[in-house]
PDB file of N, CA and C in Angstrom:
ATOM      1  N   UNK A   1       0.844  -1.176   0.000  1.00  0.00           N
ATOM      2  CA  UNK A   1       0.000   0.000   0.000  1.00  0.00           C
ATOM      3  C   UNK A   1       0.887   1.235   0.000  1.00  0.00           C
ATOM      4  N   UNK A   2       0.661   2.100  -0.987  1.00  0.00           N
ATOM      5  CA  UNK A   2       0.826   3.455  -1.156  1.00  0.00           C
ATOM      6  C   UNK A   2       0.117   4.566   0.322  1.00  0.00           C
ATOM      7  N   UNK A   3       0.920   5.445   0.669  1.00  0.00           N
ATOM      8  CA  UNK A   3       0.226   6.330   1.237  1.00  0.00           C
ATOM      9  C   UNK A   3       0.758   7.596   0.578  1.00  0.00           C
ATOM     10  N   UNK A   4      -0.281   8.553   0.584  1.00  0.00           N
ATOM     11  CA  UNK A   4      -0.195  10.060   0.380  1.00  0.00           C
ATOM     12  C   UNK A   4      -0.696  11.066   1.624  1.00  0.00           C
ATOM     13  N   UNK A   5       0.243  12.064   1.533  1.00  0.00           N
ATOM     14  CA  UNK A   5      -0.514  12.604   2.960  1.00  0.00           C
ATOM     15  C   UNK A   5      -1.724  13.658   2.355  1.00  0.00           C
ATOM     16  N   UNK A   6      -2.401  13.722   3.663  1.00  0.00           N
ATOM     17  CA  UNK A   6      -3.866  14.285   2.664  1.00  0.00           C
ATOM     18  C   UNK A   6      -4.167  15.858   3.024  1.00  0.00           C
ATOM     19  N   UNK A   7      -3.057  16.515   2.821  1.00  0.00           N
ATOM     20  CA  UNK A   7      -2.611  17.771   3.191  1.00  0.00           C
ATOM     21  C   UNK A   7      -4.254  18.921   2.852  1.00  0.00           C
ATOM     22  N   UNK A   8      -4.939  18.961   1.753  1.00  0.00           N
ATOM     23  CA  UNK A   8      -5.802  19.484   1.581  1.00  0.00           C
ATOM     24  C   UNK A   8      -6.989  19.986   2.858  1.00  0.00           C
ATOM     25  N   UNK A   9      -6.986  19.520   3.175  1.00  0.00           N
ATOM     26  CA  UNK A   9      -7.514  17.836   3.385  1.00  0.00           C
ATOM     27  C   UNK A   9      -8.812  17.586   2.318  1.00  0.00           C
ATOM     28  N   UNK A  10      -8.698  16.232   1.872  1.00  0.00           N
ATOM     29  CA  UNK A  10     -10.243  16.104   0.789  1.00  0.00           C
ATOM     30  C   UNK A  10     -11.291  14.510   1.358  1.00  0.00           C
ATOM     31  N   UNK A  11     -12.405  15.185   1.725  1.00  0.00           N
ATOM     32  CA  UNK A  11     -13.027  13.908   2.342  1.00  0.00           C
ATOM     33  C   UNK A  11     -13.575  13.140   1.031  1.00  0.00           C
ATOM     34  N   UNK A  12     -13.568  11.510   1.302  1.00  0.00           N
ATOM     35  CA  UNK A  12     -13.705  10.861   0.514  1.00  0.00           C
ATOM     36  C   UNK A  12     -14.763  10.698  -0.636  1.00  0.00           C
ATOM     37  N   UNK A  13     -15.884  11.895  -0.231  1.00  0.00           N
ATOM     38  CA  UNK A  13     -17.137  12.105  -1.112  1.00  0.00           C
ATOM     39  C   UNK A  13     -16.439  13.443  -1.971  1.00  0.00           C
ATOM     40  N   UNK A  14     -15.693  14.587  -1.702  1.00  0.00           N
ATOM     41  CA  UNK A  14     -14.985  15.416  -2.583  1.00  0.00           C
ATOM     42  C   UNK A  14     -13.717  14.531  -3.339  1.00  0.00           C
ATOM     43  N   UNK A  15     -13.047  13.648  -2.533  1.00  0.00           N
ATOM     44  CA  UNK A  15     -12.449  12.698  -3.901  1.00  0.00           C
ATOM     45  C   UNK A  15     -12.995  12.002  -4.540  1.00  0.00           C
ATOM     46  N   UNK A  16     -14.121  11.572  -4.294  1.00  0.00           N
ATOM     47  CA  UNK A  16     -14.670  10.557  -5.624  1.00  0.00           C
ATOM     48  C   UNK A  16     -15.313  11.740  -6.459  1.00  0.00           C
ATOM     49  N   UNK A  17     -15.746  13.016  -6.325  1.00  0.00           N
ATOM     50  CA  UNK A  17     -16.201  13.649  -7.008  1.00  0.00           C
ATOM     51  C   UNK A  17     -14.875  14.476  -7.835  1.00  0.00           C
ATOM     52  N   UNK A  18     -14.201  14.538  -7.945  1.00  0.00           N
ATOM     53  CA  UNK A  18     -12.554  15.576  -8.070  1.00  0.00           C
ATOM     54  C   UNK A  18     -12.284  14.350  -8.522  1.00  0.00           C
ATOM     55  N   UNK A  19     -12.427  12.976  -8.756  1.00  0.00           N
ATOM     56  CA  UNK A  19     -11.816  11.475  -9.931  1.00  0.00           C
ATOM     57  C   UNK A  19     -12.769  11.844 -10.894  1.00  0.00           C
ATOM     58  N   UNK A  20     -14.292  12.013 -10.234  1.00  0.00           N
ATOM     59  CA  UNK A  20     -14.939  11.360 -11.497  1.00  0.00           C
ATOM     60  C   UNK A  20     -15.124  12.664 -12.437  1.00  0.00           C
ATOM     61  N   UNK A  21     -14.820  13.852 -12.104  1.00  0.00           N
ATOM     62  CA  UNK A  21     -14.393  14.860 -13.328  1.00  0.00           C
ATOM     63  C   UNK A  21     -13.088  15.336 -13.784  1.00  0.00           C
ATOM     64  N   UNK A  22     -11.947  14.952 -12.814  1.00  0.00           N
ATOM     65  CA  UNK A  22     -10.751  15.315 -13.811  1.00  0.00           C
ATOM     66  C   UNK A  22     -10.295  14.188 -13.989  1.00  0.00           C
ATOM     67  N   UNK A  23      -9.663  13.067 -13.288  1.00  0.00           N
ATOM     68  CA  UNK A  23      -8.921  12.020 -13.738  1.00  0.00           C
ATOM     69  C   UNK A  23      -8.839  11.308 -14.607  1.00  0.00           C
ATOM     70  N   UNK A  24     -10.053  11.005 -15.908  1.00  0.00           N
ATOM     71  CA  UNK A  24     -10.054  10.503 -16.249  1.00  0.00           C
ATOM     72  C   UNK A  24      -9.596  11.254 -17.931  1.00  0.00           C
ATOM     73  N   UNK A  25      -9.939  12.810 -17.346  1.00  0.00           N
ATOM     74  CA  UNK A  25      -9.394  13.368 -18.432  1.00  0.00           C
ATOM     75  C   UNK A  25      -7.529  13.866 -18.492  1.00  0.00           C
ATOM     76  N   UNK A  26      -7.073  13.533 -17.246  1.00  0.00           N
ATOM     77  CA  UNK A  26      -5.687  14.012 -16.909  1.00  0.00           C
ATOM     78  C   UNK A  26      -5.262  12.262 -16.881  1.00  0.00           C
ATOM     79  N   UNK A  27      -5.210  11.501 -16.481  1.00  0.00           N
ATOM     80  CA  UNK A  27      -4.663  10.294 -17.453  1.00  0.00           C
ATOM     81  C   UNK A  27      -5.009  10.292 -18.767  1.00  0.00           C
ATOM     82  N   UNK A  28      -5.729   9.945 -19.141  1.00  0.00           N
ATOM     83  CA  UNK A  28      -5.912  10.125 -21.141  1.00  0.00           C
ATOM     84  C   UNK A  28      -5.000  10.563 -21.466  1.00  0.00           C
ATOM     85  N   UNK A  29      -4.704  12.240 -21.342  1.00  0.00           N
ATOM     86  CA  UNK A  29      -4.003  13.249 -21.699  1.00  0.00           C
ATOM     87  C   UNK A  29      -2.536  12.740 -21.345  1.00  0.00           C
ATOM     88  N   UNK A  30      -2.030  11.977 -20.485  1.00  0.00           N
ATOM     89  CA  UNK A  30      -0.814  11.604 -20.144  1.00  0.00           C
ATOM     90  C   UNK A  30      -0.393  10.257 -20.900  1.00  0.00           C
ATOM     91  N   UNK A  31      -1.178   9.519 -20.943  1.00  0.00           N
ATOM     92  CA  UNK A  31      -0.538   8.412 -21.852  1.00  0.00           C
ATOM     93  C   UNK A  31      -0.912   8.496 -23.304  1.00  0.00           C
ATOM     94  N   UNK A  32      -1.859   9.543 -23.950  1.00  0.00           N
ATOM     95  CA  UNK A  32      -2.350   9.534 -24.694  1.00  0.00           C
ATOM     96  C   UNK A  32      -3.235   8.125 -25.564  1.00  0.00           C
ATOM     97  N   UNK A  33      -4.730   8.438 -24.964  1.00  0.00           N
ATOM     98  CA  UNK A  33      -5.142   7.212 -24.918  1.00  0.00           C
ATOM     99  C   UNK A  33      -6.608   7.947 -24.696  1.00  0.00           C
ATOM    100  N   UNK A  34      -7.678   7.059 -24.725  1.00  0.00           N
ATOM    101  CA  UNK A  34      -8.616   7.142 -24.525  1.00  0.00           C
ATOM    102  C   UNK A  34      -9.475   6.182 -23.396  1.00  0.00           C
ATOM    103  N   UNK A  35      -8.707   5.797 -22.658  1.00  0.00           N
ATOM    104  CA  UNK A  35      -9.600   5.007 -21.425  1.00  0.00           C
ATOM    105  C   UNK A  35     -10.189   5.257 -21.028  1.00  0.00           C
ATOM    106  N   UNK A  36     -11.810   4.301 -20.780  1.00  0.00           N
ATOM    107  CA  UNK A  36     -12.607   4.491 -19.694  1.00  0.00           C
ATOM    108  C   UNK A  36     -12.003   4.448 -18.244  1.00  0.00           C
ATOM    109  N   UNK A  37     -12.894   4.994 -17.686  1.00  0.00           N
ATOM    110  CA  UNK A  37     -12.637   4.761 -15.842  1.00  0.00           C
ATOM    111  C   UNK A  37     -13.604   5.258 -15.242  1.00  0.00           C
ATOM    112  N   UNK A  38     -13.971   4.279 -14.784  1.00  0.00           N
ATOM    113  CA  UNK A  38     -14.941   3.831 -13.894  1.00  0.00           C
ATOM    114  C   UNK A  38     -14.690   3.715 -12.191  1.00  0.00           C
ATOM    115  N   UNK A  39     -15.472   4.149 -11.490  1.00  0.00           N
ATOM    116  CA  UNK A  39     -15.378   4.742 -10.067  1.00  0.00           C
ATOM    117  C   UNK A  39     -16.171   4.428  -9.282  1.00  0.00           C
ATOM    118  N   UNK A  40     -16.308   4.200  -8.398  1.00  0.00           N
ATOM    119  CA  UNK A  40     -17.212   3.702  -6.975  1.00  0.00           C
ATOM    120  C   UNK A  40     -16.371   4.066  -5.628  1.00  0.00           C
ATOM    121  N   UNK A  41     -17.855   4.275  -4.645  1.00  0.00           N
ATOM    122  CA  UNK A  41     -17.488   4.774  -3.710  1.00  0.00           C
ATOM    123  C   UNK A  41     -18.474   4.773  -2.438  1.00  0.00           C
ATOM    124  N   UNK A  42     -17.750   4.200  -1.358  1.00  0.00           N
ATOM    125  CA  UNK A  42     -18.881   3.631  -0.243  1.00  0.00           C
ATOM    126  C   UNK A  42     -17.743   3.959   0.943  1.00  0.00           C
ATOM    127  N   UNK A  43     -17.994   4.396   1.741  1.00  0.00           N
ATOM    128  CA  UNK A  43     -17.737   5.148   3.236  1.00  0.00           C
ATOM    129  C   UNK A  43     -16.330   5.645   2.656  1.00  0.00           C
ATOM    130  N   UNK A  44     -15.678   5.331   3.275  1.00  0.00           N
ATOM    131  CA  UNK A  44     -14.079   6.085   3.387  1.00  0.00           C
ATOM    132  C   UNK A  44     -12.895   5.726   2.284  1.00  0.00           C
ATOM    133  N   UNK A  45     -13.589   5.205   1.308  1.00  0.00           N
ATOM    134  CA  UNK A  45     -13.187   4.002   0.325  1.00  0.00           C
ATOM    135  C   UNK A  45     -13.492   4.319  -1.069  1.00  0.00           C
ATOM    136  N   UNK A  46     -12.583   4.934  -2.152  1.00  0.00           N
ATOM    137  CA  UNK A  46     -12.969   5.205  -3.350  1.00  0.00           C
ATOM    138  C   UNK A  46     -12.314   3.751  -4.320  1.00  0.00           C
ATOM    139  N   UNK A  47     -13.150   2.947  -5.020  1.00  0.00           N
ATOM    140  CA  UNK A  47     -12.199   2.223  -6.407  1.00  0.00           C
ATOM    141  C   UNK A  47     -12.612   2.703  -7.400  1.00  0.00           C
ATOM    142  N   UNK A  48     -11.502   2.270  -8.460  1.00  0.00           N
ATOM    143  CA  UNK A  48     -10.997   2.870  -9.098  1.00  0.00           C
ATOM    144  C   UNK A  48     -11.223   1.716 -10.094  1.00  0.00           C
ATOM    145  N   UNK A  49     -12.088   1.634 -11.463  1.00  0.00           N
ATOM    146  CA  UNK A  49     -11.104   0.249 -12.653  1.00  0.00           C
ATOM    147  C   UNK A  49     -11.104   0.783 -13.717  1.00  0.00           C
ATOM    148  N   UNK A  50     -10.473   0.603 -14.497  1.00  0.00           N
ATOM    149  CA  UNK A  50     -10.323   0.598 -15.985  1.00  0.00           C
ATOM    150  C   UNK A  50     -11.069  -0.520 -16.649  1.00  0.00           C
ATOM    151  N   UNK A  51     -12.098  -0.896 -17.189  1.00  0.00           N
ATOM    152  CA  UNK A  51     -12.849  -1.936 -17.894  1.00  0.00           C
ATOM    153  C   UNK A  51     -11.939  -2.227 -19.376  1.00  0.00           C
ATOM    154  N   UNK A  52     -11.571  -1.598 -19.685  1.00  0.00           N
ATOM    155  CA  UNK A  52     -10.942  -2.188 -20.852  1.00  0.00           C
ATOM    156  C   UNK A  52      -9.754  -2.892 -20.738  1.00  0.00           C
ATOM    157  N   UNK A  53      -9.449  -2.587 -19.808  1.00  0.00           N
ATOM    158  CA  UNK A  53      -8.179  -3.016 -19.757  1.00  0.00           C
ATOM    159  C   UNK A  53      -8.069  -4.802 -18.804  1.00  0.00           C
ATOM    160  N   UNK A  54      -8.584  -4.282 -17.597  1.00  0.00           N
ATOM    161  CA  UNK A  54      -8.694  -5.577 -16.134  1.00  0.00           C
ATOM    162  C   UNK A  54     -10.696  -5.624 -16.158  1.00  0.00           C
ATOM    163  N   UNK A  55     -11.001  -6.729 -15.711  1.00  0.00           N
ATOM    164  CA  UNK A  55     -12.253  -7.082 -15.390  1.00  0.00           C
ATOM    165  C   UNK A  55     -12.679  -6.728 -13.977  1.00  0.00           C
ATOM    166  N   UNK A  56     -11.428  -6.208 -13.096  1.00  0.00           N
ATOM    167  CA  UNK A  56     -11.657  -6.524 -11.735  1.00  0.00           C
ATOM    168  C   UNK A  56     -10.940  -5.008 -11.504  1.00  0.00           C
ATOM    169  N   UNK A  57     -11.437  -4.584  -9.934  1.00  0.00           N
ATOM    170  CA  UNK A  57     -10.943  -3.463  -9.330  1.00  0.00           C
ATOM    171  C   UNK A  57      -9.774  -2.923  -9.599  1.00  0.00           C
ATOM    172  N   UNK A  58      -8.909  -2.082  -9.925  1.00  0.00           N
ATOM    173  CA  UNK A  58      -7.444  -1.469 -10.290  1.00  0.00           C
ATOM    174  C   UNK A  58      -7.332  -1.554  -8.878  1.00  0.00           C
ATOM    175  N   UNK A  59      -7.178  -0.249  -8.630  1.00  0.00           N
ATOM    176  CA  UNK A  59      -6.853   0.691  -7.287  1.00  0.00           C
ATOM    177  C   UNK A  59      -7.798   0.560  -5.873  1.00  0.00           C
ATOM    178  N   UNK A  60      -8.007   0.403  -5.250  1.00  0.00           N
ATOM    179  CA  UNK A  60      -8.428   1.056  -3.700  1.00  0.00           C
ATOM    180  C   UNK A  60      -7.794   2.302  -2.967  1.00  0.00           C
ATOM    181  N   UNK A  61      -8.502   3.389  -3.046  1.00  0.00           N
ATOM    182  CA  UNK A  61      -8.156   4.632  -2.063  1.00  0.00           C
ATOM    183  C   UNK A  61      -9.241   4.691  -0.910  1.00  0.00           C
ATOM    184  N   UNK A  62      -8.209   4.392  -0.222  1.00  0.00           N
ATOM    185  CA  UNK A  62      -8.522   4.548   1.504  1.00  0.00           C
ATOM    186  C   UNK A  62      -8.677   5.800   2.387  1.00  0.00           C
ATOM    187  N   UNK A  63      -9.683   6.944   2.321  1.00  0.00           N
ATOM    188  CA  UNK A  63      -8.875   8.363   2.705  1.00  0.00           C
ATOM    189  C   UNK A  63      -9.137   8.552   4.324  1.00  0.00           C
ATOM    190  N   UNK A  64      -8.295   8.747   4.707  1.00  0.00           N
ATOM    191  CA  UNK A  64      -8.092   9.211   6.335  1.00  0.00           C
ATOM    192  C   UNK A  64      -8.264  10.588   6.463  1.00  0.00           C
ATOM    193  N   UNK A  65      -8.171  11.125   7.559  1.00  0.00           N
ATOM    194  CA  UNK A  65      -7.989  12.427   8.121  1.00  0.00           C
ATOM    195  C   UNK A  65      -6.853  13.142   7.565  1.00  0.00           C
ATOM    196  N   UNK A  66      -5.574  12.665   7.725  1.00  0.00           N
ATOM    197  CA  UNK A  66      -4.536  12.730   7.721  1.00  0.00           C
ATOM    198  C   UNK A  66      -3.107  12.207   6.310  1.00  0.00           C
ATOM    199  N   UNK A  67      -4.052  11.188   5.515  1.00  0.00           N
ATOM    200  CA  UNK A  67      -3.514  10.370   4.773  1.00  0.00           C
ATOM    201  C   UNK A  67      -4.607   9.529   3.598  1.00  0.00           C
ATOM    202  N   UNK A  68      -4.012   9.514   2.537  1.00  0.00           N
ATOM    203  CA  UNK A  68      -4.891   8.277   1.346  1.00  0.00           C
ATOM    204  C   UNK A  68      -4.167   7.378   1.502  1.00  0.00           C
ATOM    205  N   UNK A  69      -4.537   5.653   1.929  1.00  0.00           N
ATOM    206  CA  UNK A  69      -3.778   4.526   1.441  1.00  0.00           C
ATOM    207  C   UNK A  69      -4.150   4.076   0.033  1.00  0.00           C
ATOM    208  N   UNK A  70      -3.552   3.845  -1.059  1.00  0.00           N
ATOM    209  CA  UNK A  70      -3.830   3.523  -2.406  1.00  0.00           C
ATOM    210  C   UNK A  70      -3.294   1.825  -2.328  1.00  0.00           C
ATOM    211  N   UNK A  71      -4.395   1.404  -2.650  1.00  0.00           N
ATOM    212  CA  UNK A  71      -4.169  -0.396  -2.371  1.00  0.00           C
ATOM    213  C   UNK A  71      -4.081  -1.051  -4.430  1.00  0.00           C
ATOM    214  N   UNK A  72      -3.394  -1.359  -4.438  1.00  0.00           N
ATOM    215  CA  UNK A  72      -2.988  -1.837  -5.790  1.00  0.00           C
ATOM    216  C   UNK A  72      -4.056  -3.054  -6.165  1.00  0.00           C
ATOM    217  N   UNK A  73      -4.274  -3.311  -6.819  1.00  0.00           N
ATOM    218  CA  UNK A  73      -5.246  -5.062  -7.321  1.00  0.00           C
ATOM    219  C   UNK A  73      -4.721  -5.815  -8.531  1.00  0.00           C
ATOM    220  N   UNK A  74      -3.736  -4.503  -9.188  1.00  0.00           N
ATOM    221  CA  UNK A  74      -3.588  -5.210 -10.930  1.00  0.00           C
ATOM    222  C   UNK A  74      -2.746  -6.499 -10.134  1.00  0.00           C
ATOM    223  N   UNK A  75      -2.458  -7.350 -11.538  1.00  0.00           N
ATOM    224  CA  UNK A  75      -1.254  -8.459 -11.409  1.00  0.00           C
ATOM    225  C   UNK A  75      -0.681  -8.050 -12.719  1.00  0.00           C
ATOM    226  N   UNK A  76       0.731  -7.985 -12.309  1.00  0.00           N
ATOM    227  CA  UNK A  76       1.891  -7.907 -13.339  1.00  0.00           C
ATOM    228  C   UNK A  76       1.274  -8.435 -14.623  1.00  0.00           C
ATOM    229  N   UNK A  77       1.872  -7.930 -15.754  1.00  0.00           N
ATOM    230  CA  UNK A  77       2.009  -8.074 -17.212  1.00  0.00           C
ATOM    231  C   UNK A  77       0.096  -7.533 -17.663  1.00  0.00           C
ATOM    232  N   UNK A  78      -0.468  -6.944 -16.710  1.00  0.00           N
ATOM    233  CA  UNK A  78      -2.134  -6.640 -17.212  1.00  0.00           C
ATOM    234  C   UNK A  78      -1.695  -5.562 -17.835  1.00  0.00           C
ATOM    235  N   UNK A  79      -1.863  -5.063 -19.446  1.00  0.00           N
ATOM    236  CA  UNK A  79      -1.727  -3.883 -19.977  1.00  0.00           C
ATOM    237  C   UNK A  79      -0.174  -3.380 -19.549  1.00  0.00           C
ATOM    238  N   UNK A  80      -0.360  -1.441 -18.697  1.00  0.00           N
ATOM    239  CA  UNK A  80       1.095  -1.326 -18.311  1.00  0.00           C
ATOM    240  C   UNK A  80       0.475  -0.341 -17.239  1.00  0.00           C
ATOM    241  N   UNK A  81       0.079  -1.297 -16.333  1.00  0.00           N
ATOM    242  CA  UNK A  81      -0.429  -0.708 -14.975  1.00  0.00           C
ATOM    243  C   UNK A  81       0.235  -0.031 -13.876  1.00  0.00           C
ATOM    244  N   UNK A  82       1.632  -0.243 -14.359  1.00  0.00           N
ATOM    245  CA  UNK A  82       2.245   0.782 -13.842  1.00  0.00           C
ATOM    246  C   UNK A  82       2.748   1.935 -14.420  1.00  0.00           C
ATOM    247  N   UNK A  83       2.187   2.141 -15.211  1.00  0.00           N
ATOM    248  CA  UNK A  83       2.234   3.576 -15.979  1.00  0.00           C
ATOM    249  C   UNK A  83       0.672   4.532 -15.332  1.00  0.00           C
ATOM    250  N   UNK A  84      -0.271   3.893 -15.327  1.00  0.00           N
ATOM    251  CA  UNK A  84      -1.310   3.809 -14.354  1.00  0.00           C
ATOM    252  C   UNK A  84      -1.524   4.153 -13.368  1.00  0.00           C
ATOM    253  N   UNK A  85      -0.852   3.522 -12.617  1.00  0.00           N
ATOM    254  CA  UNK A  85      -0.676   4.393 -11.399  1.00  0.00           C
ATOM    255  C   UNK A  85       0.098   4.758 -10.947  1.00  0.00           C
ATOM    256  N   UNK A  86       1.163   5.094 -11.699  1.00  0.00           N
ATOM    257  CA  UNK A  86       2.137   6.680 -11.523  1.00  0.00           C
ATOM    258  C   UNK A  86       1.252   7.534 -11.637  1.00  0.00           C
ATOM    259  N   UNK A  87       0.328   7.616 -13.069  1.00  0.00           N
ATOM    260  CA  UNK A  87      -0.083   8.840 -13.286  1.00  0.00           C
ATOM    261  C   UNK A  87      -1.204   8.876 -12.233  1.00  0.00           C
ATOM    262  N   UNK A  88      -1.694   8.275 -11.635  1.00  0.00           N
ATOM    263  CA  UNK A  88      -3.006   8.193 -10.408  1.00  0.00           C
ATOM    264  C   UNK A  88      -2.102   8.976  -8.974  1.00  0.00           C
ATOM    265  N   UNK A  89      -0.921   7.899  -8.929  1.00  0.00           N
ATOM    266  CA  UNK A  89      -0.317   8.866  -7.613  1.00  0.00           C
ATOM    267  C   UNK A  89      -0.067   9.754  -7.610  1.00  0.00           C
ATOM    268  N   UNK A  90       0.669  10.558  -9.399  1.00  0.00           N
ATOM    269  CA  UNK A  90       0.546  11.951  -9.682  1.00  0.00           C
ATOM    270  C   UNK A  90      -0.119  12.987  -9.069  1.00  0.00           C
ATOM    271  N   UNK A  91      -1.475  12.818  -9.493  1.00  0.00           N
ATOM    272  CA  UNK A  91      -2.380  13.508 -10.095  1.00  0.00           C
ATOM    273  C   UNK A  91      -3.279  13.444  -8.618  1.00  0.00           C
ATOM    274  N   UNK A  92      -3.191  12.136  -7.394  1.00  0.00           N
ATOM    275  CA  UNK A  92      -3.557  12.516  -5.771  1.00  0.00           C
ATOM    276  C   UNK A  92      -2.126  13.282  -5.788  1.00  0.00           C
ATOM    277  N   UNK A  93      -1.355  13.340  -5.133  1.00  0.00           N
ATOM    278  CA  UNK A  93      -0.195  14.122  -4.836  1.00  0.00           C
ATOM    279  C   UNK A  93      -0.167  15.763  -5.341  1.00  0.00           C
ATOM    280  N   UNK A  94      -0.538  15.827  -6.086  1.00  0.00           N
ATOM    281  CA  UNK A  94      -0.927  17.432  -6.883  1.00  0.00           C
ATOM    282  C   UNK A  94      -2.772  17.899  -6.168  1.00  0.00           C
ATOM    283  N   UNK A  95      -3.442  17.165  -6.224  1.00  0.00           N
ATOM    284  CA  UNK A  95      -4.516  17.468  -5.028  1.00  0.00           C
ATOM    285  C   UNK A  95      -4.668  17.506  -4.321  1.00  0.00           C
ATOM    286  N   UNK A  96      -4.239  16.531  -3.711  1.00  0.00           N
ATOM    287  CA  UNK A  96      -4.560  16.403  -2.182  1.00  0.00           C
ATOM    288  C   UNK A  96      -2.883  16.980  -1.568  1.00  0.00           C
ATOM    289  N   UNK A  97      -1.988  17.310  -1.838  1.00  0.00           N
ATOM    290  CA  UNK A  97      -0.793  17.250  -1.179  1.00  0.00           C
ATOM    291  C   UNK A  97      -0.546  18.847  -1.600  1.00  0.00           C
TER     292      UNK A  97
END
């Protein structure tokens, strides 16, 4: 697990709302690509998937008071999921930090 500190501070209903209108246009723009992304979000807990790519959850963001834990799900060689979530830790780190 990734942590970011959550300097803003952004509660977990302003981050799923701040994913589901920029992120999906600030990854695109970085790998140059057109991916869906798809988002859900239930108590303190935002996921994160890409459907085209994995069938199953990407990411888990965990947001605290104090901190986001970002919980990984891909398995090696899926697409290039770690290009993925560089640009995801980016792009929390520039918001929330």
């Amino acid at each position: 697990m990734v942590s970011i500190k959550n300097v803003q501070p952004l509660s977990p209903v302003s981050l799923f709302d701040l994913l589901k209108t920029e992120f999906p246009a600030y990854v695109n723009e970085q790998i140059g690509s057109n991916l869906a992304v798809e988002f859900a979000h239930v108590s303190d807990i935002v996921n994160i998937s890409f459907p085209e790519v994995m069938e199953v959850n990407a990411y888990t963001i965990t947001v605290g008071e104090n901190s986001m834990g970002i919980t990984d799900h891909t398995t090696e060689g899926t697409y290039n999921t770690e290009l993925l979530e560089q640009h995801l830790l980016e792009f929390l780190t520039i918001k929330a930090g």
